[in-house]
Protein backbone atom coordinates (compact mmCIF):
# COMPACT_ATOMS: atom_id res chain seq x y z
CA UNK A 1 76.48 113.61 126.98
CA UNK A 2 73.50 112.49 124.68
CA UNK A 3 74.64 112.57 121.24
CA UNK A 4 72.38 112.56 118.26
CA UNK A 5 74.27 111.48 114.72
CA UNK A 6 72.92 112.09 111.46
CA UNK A 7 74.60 110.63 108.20
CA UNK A 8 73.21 109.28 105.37
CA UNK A 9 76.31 107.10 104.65
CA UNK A 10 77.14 104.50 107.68
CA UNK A 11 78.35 100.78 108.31
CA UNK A 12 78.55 98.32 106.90
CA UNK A 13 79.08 100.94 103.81
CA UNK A 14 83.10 102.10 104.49
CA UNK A 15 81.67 105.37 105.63
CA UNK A 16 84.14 105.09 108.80
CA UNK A 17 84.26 108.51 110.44
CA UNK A 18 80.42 108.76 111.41
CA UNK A 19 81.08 104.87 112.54
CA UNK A 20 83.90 105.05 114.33
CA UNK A 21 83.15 108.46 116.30
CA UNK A 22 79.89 106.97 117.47
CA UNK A 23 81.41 103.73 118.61
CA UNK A 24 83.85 105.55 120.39
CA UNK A 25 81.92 108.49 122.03
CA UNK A 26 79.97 105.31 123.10
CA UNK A 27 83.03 103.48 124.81
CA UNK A 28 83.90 107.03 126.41
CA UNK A 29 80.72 106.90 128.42
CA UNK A 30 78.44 108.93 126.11
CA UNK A 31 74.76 107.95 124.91
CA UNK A 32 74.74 107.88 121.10
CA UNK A 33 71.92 107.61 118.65
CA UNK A 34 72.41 107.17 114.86
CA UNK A 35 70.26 107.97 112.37
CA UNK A 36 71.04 106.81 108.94
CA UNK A 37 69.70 104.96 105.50
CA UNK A 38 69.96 101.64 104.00
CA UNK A 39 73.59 100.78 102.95
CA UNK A 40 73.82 101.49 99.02
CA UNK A 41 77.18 102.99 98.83
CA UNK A 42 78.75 102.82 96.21
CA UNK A 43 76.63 100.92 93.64
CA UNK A 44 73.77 102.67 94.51
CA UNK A 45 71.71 99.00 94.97
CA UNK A 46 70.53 98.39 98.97
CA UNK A 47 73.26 95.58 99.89
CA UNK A 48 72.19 91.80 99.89
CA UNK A 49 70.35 90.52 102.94
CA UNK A 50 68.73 93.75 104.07
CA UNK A 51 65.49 95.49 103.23
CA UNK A 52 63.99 98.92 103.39
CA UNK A 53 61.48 99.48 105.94
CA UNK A 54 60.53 102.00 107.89
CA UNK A 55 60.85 100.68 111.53
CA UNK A 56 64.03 99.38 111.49
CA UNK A 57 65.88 99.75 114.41
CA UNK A 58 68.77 97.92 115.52
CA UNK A 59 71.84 97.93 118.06
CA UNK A 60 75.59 98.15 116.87
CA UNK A 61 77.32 97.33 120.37
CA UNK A 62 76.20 100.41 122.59
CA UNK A 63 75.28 102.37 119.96
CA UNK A 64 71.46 102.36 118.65
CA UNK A 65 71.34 103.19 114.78
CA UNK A 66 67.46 103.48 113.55
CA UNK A 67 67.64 103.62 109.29
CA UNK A 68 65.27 105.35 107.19
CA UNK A 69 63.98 104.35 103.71
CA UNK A 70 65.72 106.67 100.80
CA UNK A 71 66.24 106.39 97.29
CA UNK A 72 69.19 104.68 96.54
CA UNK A 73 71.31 106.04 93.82
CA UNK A 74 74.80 106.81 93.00
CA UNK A 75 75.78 106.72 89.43
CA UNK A 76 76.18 109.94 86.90
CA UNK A 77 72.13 110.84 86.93
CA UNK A 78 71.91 114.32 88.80
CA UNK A 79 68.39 113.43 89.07
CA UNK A 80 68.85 110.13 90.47
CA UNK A 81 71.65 111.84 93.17
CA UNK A 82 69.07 114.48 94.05
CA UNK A 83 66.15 111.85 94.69
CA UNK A 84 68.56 110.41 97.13
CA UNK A 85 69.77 113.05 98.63
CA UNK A 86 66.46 114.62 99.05
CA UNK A 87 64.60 111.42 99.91
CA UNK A 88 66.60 111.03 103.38
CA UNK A 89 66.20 114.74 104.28
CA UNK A 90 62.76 113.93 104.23
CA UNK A 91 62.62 110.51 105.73
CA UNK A 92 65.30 111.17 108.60
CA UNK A 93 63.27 114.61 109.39
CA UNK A 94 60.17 112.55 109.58
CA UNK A 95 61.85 110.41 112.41
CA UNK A 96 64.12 112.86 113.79
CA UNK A 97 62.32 114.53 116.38
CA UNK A 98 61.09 110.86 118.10
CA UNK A 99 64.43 109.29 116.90
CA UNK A 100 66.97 112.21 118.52
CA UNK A 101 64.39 113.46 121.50
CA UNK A 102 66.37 113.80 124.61
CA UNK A 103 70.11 114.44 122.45
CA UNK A 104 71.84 117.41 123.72
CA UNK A 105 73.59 117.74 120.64
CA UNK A 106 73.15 116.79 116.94
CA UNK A 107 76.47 115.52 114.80
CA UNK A 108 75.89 116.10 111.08
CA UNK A 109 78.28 114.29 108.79
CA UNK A 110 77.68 116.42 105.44
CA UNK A 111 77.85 115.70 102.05
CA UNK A 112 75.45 115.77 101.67
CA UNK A 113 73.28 118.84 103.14
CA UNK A 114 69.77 117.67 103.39
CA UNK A 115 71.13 115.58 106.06
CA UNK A 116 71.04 118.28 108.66
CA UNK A 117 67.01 118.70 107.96
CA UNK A 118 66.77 116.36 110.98
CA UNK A 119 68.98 118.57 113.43
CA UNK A 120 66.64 121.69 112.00
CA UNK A 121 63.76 120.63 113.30
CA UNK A 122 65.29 119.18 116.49
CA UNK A 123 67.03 122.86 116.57
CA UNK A 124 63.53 124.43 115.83
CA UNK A 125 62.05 122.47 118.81
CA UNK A 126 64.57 121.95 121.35
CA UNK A 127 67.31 124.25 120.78
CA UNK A 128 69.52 121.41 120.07
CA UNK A 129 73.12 122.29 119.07
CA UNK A 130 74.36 121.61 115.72
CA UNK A 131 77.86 120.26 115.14
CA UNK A 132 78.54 119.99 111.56
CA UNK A 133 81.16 117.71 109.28
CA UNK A 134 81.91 119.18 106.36
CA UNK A 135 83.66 116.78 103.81
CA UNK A 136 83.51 118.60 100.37
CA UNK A 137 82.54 121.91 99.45
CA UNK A 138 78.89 122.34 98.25
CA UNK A 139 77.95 124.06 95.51
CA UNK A 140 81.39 123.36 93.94
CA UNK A 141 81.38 119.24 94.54
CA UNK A 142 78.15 118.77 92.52
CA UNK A 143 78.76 121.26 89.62
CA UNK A 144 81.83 120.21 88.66
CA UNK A 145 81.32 116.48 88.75
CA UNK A 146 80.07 116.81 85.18
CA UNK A 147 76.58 115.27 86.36
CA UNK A 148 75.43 118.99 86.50
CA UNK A 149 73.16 120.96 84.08
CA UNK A 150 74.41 123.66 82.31
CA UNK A 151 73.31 126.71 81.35
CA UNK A 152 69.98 128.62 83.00
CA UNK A 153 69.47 125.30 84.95
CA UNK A 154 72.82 124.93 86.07
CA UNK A 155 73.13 129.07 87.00
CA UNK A 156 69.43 128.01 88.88
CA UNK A 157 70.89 125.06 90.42
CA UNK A 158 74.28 126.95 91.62
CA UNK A 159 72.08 129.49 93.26
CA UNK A 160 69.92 127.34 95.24
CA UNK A 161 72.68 124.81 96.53
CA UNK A 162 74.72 128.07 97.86
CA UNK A 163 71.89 129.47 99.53
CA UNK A 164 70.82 126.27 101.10
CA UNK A 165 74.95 125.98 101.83
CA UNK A 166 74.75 129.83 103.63
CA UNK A 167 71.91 128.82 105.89
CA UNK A 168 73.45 125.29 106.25
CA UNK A 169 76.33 126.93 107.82
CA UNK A 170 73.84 129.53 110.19
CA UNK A 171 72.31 126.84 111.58
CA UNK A 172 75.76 125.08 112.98
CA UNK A 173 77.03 125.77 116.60
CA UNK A 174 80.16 124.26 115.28
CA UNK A 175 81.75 123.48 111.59
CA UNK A 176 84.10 121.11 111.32
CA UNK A 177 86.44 121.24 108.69
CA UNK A 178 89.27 118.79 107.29
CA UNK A 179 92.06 121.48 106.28
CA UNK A 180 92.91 124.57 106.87
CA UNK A 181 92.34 125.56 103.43
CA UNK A 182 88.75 124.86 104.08
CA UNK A 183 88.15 126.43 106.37
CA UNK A 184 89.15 129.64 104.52
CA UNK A 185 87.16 129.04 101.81
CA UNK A 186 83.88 128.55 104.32
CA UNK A 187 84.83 131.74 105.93
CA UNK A 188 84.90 133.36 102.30
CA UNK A 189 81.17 131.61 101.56
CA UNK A 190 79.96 133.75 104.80
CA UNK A 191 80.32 130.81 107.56
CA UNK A 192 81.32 132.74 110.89
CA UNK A 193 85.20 132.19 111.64
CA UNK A 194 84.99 131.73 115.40
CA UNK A 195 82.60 128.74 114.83
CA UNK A 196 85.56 126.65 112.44
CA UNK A 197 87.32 124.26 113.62
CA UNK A 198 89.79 121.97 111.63
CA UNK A 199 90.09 118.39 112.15
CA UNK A 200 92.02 116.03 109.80
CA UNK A 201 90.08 112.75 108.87
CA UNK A 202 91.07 109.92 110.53
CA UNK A 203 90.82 106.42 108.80
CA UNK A 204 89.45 102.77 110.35
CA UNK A 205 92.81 102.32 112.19
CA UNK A 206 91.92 98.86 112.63
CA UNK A 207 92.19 97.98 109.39
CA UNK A 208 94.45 99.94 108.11
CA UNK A 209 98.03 99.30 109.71
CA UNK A 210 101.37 97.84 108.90
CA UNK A 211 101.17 94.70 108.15
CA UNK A 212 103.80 92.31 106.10
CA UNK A 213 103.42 91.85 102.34
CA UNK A 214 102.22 88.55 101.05
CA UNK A 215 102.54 86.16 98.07
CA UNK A 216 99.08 86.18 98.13
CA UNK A 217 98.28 90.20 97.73
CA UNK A 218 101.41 90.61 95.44
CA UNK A 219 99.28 88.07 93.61
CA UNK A 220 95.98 89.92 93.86
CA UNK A 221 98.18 93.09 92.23
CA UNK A 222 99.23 91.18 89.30
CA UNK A 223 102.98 92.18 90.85
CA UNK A 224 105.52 91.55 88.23
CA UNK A 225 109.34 92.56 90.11
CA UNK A 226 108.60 96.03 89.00
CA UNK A 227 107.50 99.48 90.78
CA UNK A 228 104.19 99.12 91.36
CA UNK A 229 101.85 102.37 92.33
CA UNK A 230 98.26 101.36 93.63
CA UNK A 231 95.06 103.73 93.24
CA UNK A 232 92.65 102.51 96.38
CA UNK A 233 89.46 103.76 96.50
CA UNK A 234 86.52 105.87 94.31
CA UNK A 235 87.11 105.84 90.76
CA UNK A 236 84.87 109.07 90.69
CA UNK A 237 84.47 111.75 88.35
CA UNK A 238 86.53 114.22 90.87
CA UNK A 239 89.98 112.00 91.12
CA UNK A 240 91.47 112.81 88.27
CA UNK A 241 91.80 108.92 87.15
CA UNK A 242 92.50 109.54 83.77
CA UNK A 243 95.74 111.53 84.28
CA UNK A 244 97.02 108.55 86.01
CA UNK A 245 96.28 106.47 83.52
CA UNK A 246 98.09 108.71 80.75
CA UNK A 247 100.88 109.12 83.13
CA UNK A 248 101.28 105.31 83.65
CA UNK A 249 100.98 104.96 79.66
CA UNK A 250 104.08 107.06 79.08
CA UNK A 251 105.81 105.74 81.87
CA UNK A 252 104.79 101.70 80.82
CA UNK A 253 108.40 100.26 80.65
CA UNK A 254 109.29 101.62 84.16
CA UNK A 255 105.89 100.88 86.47
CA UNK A 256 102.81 99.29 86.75
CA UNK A 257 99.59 100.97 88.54
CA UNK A 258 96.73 98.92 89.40
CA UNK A 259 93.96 100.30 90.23
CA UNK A 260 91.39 99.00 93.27
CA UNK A 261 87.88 100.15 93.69
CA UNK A 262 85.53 101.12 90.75
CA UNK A 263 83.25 104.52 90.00
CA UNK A 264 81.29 106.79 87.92
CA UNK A 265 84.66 107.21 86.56
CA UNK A 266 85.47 103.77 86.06
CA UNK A 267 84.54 102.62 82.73
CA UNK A 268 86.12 106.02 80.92
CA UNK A 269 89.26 105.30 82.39
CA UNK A 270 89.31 102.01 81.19
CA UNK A 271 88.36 102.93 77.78
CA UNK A 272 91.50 105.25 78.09
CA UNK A 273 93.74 102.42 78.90
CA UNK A 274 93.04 100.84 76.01
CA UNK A 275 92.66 103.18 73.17
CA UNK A 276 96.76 104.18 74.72
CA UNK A 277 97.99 100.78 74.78
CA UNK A 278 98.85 100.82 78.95
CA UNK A 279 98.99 97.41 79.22
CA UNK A 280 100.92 98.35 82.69
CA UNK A 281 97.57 99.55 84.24
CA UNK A 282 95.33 97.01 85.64
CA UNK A 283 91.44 97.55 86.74
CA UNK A 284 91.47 94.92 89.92
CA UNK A 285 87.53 96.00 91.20
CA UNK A 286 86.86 96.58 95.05
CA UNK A 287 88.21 94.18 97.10
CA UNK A 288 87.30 93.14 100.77
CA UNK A 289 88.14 95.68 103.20
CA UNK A 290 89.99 93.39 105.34
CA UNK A 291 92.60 92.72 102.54
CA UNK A 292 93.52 96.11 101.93
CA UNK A 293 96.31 96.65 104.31
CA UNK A 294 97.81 93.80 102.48
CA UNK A 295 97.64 94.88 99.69
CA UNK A 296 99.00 98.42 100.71
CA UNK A 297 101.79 96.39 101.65
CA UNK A 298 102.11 94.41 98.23
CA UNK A 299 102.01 97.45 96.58
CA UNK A 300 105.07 100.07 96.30
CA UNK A 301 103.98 103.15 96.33
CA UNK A 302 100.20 104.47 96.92
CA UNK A 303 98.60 107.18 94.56
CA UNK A 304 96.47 110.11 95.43
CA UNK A 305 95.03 112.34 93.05
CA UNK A 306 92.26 114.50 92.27
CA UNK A 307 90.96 117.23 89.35
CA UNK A 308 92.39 120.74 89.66
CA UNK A 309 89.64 122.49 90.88
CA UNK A 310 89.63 125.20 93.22
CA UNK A 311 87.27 123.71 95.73
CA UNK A 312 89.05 120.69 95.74
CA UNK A 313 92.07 122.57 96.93
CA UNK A 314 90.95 122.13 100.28
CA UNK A 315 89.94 118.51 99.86
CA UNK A 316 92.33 115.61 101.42
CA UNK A 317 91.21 112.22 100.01
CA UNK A 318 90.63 109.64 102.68
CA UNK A 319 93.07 107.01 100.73
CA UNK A 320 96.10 110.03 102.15
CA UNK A 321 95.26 108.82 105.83
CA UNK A 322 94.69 104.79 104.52
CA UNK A 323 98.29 104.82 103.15
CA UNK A 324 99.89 106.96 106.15
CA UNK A 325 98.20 105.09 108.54
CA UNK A 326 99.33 101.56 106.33
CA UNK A 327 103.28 103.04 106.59
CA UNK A 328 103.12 103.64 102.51
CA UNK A 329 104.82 106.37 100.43
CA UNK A 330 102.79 108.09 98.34
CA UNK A 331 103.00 109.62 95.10
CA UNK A 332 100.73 113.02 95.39
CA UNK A 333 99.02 114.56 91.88
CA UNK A 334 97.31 117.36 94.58
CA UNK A 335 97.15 120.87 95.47
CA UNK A 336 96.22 122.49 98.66
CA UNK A 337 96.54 121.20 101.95
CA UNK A 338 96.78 117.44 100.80
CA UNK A 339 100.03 118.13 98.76
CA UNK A 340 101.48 120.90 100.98
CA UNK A 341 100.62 118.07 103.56
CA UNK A 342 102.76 115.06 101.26
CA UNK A 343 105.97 117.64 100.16
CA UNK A 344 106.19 119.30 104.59
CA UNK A 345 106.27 116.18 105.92
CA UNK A 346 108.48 113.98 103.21
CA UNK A 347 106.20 111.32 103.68
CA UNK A 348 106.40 111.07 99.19
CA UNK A 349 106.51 112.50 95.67
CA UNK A 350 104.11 115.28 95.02
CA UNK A 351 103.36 117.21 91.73
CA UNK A 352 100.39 119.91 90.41
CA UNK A 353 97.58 117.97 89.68
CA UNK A 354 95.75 117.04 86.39
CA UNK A 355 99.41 117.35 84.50
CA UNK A 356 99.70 113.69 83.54
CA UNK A 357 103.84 114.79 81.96
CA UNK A 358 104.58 115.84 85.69
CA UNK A 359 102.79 112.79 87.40
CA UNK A 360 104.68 110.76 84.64
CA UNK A 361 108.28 112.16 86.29
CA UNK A 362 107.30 111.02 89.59
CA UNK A 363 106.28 107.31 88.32
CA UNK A 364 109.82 107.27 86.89
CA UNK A 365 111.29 109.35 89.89
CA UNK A 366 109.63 106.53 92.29
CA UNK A 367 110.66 103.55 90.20
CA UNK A 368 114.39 105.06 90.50
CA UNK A 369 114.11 105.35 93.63
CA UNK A 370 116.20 103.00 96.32
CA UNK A 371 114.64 100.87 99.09
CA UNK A 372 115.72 102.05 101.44
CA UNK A 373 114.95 105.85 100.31
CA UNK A 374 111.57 104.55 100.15
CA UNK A 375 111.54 102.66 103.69
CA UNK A 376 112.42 105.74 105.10
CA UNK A 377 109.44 107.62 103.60
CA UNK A 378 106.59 105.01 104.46
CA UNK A 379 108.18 105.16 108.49
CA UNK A 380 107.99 108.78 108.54
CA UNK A 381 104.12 107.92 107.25
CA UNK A 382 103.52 106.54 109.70
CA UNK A 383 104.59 108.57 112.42
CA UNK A 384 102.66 111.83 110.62
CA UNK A 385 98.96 109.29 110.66
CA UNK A 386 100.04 108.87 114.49
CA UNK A 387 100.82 112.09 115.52
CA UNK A 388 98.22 114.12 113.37
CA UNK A 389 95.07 111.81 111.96
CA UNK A 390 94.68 109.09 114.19
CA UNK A 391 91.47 107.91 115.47
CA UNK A 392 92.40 109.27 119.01
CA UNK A 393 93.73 112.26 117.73
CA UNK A 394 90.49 112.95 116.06
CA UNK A 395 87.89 111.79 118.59
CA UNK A 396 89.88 113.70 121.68
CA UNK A 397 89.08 116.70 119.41
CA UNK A 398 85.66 116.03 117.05
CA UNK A 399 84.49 115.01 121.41
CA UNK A 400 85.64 118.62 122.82
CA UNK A 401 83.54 120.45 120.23
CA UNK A 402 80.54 118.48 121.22
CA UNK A 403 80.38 118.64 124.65
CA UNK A 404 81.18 122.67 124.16
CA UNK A 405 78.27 123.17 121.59
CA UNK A 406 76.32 120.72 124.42
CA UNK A 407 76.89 123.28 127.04
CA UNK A 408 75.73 126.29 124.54
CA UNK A 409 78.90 127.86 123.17
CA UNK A 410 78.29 128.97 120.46
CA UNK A 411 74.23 128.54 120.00
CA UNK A 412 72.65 130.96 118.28
């Protein structure tokens, strides 16, 4: 099978679903093309050593990526987002049709949605299936980041995303969808059921694994003999930060949380910290990603949490599948599927979300917990990542809706 894989977000940024699936469709047998940007993510600055240009082609193992220039851009300007967004739509359907030519079936990973404009055209001209990703719920994801206008602009703006979202959805063969509660909210925003599958995320199982805590990451943590609850990951306007922050301040002489990664959210949350006093939270930055299974393992517990909003509902963060797949509890401030997901399988602690008194019972809850309570939790973790979210699991499945789109089922 000739695959064609569109994303705007790739390696070396940590965007490790479109990067593993093509390097494993690739070991499998099949003929993969990326096409992709510039790593930015997520300063929004093209990384050191690399240059835009437009001819850039290179070779990741068997799999040949070609980037496009695009506006790089991801802080809290909707107009900066939009250039970026719209900027690769228009560069990757420039090279598309050459780039792609020959693929029997395109692979959008979406957000966000100008990166299927590339699969249109090779749709338009070749009748090439679409298969498409869908990680968060456009309109919703942009207008209640806070970047969005309000008012007539942001009414204007809500109606255009969803109609671009309703033809979006026409144009796939297949929709893949990380929850089940996803995939009823597509249905509800017109997407045809039949064409829905769900498949949960997978993480970069090579990195993230059981591994044995170190001196050196307990270090990194600032661990002081205490519970410790670590936030990996986007400090974004979307994960609810500052509840965890309030819920660590009234909950500072039983825990500490540290937090690792940075975000449009970032400097707010800090400012939170210290107008409360929570001198038990700690702002560590991003780290390597080759120390963070260590310091999954430094850490006690591992915190998920996002806003309570009803798109997000059928959102499930990728740091859920980082800590299952590390072996970690986790303490869960989540609806939907990611919390139903948490309380089914025991795997942690799990309360409503954005109710920092509730998230502040489960800090103390965890920190009274025993070892060996908590042993228990992270094994069962593990087993769950395994058995549902694995990168096997995923590709066996995210692989049998290709080669079935490939073959026409579905094609409109």
């Amino acid at each position: 099978m000739r695959v064609g894989l569109v994303s705007q977000w790739y390696p070396p940024e940590g965007a490790f679903i479109p990067g593993n699936l093509a390097q494993q469709l690739a070991r499998r047998g099949h003929q993969v093309r990326v096409l992709t940007t510039f790593p930015s993510y997520p300063h929004g600055r093209i990384y050191p050593g690399w240059e835009q240009r437009w001819r850039h082609r290179e070779a990741q193992g068997p799999v040949a990526v070609r980037r496009v220039p695009a506006y790089p851009s991801h802080d809290t300007s909707a107009l900066r987002r939009a250039l970026s967004y719209l900027s690769f739509g228009a560069s990757s359907a420039m090279a598309g049709l050459g780039w792609l030519d020959g693929a029997e079936v395109t692979y959008v990973y979406h957000p966000p949605p100008t990166a299927i404009a590339a699969a249109a055209l090779l749709r338009a001209a070749r009748r090439t299936p679409i298969v498409l990703h869908v990680q968060d719920l456009w309109p919703e994801s942009v207008l209640q980041s806070g970047m969005a206008p309000t008012g007539y602009a942001g009414r204007a703006l809500e109606l255009s995303l969803a109609a671009l979202m309703r033809t979006t959805y026409r144009l796939a063969a297949a929709i893949v969808v990380i929850s089940p509660a996803m995939a009823d909210l597509l249905v509800e925003r017109g997407a045809d059921p039949a064409r829905i599958r769900v498949v949960w995320n997978w993480t970069d199982d090579a990195l993230f694994r059981p591994v044995p805590a170190t001196a050196e990451a307990r270090a990194v943590l600032g661990h002081r003999g205490r519970c410790t609850v670590m936030f990996a990951g986007n400090l974004g306007l979307l994960q609810g930060v500052e509840t965890a922050v309030r819920a660590a301040a009234a909950a500072r002489d039983r825990m500490d949380l540290v937090l690792v990664g940075s975000g449009a959210g970032e400097d707010a949350a800090r400012g939170l910290a210290v107008e409360l006093g929570a001198d038990n939270v700690r702002f560590i930055g991003r780290r390597p990603a080759d120390e963070m299974a260590e310091l999954y393992a430094a850490a006690d517990w591992q915190l998920v949490c996002l806003r309570d909003l009803p798109a997000l509902r059928g959102t499930v963060p990728s740091k859920l599948q980082a800590a299952l797949a590390c072996g970690a509890p986790v303490i869960a401030g989540v609806g939907g599927d990611a919390g139903g997901l948490v309380e089914s399988t025991g795997v942690g602690l799990v309360c409503p979300p954005e109710d920092w008194a509730a998230l502040a019972e489960r800090f103390v809850e965890a920190a009274d917990l025993p070892a060996a309570a908590r042993t228990s939790m992270g094994l069962r973790a593990r087993e769950v990542y395994q058995e549902r979210m694995s990168l096997r699991v995923g590709v066996d499945q995210v692989e049998d809706i290709l080669l079935k789109a490939s073959m026409g089922r579905g094609r409109t």
